[in-house]
Protein backbone atom coordinates (compact mmCIF):
# COMPACT_ATOMS: atom_id res chain seq x y z
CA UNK A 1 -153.18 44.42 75.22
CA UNK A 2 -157.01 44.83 76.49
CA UNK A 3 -159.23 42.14 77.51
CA UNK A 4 -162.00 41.42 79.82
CA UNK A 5 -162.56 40.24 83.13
CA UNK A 6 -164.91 37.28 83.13
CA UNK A 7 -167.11 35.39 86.11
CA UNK A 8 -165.85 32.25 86.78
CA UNK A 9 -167.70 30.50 89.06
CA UNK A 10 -168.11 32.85 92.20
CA UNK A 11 -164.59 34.86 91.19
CA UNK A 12 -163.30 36.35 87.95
CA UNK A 13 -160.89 36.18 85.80
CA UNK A 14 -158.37 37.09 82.64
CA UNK A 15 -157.59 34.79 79.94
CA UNK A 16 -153.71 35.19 79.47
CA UNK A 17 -152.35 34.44 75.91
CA UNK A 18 -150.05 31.49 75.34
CA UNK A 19 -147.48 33.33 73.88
CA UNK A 20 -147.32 35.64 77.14
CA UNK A 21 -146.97 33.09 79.49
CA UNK A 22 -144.19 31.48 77.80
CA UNK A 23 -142.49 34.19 77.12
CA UNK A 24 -142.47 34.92 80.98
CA UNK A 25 -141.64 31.39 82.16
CA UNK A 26 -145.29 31.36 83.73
CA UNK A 27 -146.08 27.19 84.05
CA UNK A 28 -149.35 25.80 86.26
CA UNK A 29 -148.93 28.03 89.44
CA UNK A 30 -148.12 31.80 89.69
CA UNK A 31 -146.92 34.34 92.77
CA UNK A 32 -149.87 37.33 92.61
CA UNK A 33 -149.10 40.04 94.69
CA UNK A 34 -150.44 44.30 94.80
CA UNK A 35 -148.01 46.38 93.83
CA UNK A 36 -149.82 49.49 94.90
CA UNK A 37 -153.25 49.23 92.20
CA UNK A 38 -151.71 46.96 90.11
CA UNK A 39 -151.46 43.20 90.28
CA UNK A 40 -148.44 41.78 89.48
CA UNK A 41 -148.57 38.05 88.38
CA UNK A 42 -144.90 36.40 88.42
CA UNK A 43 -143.75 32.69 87.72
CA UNK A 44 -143.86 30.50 91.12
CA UNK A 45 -140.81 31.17 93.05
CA UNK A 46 -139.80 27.32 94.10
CA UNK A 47 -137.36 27.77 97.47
């Protein structure tokens, strides 16, 4: 899927689909890490 990056506020952003995030488990807060120049966005990893 393509879509664009878009200002928000002083950042930017992606608008992820519904479907996506549930399919992924993905609720209100996300782990975001580089995985070399990629981002990788994962469900929040409670301990």
């Amino acid at each position: 899927m393509r879509t664009r990056i878009r200002k928000i506020g002083n950042s930017r952003g992606i608008l992820i689909p519904s479907a996506f995030l549930t399919e992924c488990g993905i609720g209100d807060q996300v782990d975001i890490c580089m995985d070399g120049h990629s981002l990788l966005i994962k469900p929040e990893m409670l301990s």
